[in-house]
C-alpha atoms as a PDB file:
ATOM      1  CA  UNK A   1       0.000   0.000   0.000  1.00  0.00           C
ATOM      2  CA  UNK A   2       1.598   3.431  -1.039  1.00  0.00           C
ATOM      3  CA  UNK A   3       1.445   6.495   0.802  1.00  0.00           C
ATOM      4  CA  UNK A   4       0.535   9.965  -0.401  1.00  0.00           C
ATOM      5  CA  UNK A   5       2.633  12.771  -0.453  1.00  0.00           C
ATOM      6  CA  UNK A   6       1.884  15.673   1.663  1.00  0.00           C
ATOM      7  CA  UNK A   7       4.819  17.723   1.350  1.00  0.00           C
ATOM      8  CA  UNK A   8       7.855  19.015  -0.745  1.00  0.00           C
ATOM      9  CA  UNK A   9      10.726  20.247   1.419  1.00  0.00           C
ATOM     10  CA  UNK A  10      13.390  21.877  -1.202  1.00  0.00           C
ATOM     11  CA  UNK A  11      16.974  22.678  -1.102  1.00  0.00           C
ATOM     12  CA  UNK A  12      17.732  26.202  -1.417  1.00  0.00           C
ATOM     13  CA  UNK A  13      20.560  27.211  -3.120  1.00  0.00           C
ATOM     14  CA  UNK A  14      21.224  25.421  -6.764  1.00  0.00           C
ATOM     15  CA  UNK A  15      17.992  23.926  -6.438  1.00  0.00           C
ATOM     16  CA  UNK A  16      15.157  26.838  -5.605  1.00  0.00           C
ATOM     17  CA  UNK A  17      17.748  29.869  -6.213  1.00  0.00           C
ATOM     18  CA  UNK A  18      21.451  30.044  -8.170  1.00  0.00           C
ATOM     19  CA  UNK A  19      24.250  29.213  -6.578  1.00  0.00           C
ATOM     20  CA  UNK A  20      26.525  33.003  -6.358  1.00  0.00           C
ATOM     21  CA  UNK A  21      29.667  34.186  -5.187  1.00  0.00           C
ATOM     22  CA  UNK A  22      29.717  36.617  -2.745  1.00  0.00           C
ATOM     23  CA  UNK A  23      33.481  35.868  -1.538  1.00  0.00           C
ATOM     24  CA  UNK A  24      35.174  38.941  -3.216  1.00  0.00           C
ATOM     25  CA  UNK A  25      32.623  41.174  -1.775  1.00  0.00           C
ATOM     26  CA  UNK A  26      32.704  39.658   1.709  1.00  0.00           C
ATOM     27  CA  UNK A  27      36.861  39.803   1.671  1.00  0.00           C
ATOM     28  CA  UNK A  28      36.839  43.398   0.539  1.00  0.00           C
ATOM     29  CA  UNK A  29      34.705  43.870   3.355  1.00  0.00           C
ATOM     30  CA  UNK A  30      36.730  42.608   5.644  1.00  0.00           C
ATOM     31  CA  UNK A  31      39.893  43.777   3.775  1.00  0.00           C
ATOM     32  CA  UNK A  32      38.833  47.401   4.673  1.00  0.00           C
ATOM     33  CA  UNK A  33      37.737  46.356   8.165  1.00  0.00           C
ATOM     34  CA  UNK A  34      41.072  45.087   9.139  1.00  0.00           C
ATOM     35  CA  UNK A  35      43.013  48.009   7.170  1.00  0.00           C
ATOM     36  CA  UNK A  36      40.847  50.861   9.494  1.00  0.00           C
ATOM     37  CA  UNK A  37      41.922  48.764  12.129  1.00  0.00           C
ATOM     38  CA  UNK A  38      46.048  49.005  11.295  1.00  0.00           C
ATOM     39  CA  UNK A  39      46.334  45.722   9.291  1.00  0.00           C
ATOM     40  CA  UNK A  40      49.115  46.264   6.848  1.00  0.00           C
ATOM     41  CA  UNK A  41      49.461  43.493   5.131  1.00  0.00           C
ATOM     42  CA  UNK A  42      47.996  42.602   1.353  1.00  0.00           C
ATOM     43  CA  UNK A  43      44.537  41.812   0.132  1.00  0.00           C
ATOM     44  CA  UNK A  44      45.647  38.214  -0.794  1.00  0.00           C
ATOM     45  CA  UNK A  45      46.051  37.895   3.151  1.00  0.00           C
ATOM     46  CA  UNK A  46      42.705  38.743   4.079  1.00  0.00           C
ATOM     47  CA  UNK A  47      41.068  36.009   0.908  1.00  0.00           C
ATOM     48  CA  UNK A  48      43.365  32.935   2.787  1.00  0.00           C
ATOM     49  CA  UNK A  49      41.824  33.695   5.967  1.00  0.00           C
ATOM     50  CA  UNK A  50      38.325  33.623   4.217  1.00  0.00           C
ATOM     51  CA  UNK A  51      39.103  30.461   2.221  1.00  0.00           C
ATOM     52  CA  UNK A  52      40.894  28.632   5.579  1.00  0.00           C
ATOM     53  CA  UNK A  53      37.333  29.297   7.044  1.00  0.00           C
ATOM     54  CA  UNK A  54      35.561  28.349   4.925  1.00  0.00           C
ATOM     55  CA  UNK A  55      37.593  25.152   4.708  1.00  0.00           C
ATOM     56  CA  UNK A  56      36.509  24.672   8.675  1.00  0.00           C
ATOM     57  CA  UNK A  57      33.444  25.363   8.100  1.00  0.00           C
ATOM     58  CA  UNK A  58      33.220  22.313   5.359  1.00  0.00           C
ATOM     59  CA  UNK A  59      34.822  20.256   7.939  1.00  0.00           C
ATOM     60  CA  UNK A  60      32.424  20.490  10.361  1.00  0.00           C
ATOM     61  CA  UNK A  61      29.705  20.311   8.018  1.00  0.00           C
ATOM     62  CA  UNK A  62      30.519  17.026   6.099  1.00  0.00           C
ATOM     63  CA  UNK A  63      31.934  15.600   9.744  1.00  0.00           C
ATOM     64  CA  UNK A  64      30.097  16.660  12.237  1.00  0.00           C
ATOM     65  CA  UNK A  65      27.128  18.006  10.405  1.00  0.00           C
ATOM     66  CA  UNK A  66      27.046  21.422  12.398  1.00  0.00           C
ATOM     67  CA  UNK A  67      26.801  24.849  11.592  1.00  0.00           C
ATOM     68  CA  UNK A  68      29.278  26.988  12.136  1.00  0.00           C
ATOM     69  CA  UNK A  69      28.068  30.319  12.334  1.00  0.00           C
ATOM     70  CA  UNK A  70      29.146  33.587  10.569  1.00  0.00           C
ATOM     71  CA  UNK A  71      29.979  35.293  13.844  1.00  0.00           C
ATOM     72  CA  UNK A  72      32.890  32.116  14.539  1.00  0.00           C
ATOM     73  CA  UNK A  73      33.371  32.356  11.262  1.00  0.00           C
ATOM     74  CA  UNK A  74      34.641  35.848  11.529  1.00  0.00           C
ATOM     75  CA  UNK A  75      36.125  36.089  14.320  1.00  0.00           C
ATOM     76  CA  UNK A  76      38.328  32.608  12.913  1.00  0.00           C
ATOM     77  CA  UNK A  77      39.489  35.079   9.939  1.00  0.00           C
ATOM     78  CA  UNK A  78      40.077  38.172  12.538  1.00  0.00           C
ATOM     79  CA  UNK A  79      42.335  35.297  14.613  1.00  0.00           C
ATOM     80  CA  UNK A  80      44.434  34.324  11.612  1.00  0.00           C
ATOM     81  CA  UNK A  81      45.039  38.233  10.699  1.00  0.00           C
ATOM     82  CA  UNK A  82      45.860  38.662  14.197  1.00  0.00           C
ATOM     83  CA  UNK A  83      43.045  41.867  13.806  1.00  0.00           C
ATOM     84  CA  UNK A  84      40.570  43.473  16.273  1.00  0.00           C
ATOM     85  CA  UNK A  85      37.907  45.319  15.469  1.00  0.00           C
ATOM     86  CA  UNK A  86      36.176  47.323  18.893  1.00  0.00           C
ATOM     87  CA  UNK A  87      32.336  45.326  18.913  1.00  0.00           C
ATOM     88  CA  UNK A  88      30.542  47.775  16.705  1.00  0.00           C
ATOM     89  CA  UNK A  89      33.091  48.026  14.188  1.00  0.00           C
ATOM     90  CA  UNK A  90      32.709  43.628  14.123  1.00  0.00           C
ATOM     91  CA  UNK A  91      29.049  43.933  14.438  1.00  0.00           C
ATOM     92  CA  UNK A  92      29.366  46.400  11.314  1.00  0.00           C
ATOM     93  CA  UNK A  93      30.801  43.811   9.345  1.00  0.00           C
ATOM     94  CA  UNK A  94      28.862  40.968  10.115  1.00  0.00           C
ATOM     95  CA  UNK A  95      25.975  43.148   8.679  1.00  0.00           C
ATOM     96  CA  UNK A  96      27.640  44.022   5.392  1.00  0.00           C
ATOM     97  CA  UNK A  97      28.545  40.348   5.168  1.00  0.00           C
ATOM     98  CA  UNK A  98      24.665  39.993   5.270  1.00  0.00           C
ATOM     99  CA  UNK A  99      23.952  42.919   3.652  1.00  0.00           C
ATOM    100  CA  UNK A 100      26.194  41.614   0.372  1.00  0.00           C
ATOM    101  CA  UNK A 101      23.383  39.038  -0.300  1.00  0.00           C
ATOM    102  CA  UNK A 102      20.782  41.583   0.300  1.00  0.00           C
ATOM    103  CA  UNK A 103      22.171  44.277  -2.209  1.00  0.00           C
ATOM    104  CA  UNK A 104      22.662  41.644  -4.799  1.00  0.00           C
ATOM    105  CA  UNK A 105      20.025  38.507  -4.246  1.00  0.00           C
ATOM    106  CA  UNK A 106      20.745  35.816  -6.506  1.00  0.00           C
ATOM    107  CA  UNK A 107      18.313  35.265  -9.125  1.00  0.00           C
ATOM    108  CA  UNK A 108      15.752  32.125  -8.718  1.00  0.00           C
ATOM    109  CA  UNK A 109      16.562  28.853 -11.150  1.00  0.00           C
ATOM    110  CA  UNK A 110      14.329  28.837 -14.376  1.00  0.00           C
ATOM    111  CA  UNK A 111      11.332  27.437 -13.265  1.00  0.00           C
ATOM    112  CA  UNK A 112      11.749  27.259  -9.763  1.00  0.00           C
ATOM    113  CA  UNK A 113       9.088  30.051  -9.323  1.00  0.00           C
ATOM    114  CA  UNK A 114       6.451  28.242 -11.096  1.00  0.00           C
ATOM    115  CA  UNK A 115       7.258  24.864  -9.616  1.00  0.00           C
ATOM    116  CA  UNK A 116       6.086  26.432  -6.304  1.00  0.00           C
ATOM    117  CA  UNK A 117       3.115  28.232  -7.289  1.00  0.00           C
ATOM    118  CA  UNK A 118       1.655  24.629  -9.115  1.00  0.00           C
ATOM    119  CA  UNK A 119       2.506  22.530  -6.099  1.00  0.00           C
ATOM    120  CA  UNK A 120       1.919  25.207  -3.356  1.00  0.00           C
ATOM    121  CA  UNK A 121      -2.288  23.982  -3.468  1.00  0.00           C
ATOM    122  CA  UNK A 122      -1.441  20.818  -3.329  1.00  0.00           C
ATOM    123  CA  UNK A 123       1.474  20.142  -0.902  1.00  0.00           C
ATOM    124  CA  UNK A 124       2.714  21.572   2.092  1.00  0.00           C
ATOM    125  CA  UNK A 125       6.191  23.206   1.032  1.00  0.00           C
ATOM    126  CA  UNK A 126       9.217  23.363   3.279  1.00  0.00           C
ATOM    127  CA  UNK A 127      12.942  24.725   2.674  1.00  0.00           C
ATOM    128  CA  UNK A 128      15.616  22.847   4.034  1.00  0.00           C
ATOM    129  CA  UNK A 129      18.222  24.868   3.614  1.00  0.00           C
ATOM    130  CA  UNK A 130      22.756  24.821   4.571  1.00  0.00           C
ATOM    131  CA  UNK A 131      23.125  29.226   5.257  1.00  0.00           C
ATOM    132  CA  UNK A 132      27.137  29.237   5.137  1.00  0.00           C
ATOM    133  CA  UNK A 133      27.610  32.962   5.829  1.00  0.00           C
ATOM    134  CA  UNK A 134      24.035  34.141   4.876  1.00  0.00           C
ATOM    135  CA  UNK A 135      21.692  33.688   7.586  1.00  0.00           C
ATOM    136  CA  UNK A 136      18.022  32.359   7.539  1.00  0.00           C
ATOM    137  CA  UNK A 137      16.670  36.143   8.527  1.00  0.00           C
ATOM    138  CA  UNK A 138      18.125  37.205   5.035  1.00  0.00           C
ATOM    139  CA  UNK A 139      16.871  33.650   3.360  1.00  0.00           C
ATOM    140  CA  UNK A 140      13.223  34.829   4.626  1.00  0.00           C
ATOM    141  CA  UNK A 141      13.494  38.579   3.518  1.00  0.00           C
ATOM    142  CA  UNK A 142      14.884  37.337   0.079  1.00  0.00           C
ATOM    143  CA  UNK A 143      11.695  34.972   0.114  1.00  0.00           C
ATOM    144  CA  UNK A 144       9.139  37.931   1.473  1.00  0.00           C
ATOM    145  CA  UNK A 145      10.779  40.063  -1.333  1.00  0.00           C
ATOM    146  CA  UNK A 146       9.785  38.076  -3.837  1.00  0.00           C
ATOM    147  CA  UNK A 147       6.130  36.680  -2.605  1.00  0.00           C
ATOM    148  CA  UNK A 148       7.103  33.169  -1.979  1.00  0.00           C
ATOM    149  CA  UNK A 149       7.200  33.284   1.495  1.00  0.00           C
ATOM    150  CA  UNK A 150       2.983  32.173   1.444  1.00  0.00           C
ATOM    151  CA  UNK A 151       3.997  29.730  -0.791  1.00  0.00           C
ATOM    152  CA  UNK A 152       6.233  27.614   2.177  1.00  0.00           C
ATOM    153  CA  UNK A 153       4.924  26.306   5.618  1.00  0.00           C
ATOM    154  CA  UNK A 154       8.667  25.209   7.014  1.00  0.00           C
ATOM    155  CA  UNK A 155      11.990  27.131   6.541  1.00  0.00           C
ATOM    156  CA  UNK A 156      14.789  25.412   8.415  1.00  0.00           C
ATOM    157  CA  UNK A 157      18.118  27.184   8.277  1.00  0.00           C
ATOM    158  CA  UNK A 158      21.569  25.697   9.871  1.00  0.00           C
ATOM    159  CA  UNK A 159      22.177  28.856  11.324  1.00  0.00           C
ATOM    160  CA  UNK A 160      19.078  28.732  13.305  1.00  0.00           C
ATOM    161  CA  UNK A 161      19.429  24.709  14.189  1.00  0.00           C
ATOM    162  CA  UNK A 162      23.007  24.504  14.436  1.00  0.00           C
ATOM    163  CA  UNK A 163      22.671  21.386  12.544  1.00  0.00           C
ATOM    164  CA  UNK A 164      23.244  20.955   8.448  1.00  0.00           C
ATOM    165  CA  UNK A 165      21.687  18.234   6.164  1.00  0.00           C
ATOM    166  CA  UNK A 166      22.174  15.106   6.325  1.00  0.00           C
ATOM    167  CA  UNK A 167      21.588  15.398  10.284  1.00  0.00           C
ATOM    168  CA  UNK A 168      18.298  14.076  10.947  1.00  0.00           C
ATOM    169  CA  UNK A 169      17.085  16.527  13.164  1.00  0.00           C
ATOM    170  CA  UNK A 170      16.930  19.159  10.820  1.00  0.00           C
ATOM    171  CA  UNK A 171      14.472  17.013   8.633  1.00  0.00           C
ATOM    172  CA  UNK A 172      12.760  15.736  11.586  1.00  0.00           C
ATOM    173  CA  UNK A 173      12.454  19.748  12.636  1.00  0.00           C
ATOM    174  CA  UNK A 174      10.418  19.979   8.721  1.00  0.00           C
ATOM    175  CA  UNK A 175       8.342  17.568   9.055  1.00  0.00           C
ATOM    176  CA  UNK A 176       6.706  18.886  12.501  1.00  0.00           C
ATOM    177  CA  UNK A 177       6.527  22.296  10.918  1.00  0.00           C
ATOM    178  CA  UNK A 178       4.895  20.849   8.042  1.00  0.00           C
ATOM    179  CA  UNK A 179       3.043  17.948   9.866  1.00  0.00           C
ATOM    180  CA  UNK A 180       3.952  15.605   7.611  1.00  0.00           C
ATOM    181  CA  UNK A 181       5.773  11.797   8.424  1.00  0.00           C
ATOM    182  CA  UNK A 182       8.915  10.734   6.674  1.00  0.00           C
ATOM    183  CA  UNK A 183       6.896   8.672   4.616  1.00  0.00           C
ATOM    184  CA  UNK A 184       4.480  11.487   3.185  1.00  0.00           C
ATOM    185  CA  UNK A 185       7.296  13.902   2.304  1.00  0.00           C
ATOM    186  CA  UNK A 186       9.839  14.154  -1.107  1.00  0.00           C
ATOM    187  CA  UNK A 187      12.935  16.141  -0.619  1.00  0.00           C
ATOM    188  CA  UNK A 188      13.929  17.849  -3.625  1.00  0.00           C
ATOM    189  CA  UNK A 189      17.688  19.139  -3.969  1.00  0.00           C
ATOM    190  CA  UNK A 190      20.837  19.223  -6.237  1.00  0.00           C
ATOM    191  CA  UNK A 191      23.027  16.765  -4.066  1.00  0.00           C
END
């Protein structure tokens, strides 16, 4: 005996919305950051700290399957630049990090926006969704910006867990939003 679907819980990014690079934007950011605060040395210096985090960030998410947040994040590339910033100068840059998506929102995939409107009568939708740097809060304003967010009864962000996919708690977390069992949900995603 088959069961019926209930629910579609998406991936976000290469799946609902394109997959962009915000790195050169984010390491200026920081680039100037660090040179207000005395930090002499090149540009180049500032990207390896970015990249080496985000290399422990991938770590932890394909090993431990946690979130590392943008906040540890930063202050990991502040430690290896030996900078520091007074708390409202780091709080300032943890917004334009944030604020780098917001300015420039990657586009949605061909598609995606009509997938949701046809299935959003008939299924209860959820977003199940790895944040990296970019946080849920600017994952739901991108959504609210562009009407979807009626569209979707679940968004579940790692920043907001602490957990990323393929930890089951983060699906588990989905299907009570959605009130849906395992076995009346499809997850749709690009890995």
């Amino acid at each position: 005996m088959g069961h019926k679907i209930r629910a579609v819980t998406f991936d976000l990014w290469n799946t609902l919305i394109e997959v962009v690079s915000y790195t050169d934007a984010r390491v200026n950011a920081l680039y100037e950051a660090a040179a207000h605060a005395g930090f002499t040395a090149p540009v180049e210096a500032v990207a390896e700290a970015f990249r080496d985090s985000a290399a422990w960030y991938e770590r932890e998410w394909r090993t431990r399957h946690v979130q590392v947040d943008s906040g540890a994040r930063l202050d990991y590339m502040l430690g290896e630049l030996s900078v520091e910033l007074a708390p409202a100068e780091r709080i300032a840059l943890a917004e334009e990090f944030e604020n780098v998506f917001l300015r420039s929102p990657p586009p949605l995939k061909p598609g995606a926006l009509e997938a949701v409107t046809q299935l959003s009568p008939r299924y209860r939708l959820g977003v199940i969704s790895d944040t990296g740097i970019t946080p849920g809060r600017a994952m739901r304003r991108y959504f609210q910006d562009r009407g979807l967010m009626s569209h979707f009864s679940s968004l579940v962000f790692s920043d907001e867990t602490g957990l990323c996919k393929p930890h089951p708690d983060v699906f588990t977390r989905a299907l009570r939003e959605l009130g849906a069992e395992p076995c009346e949900v499809v997850h749709v995603g690009d890995l």
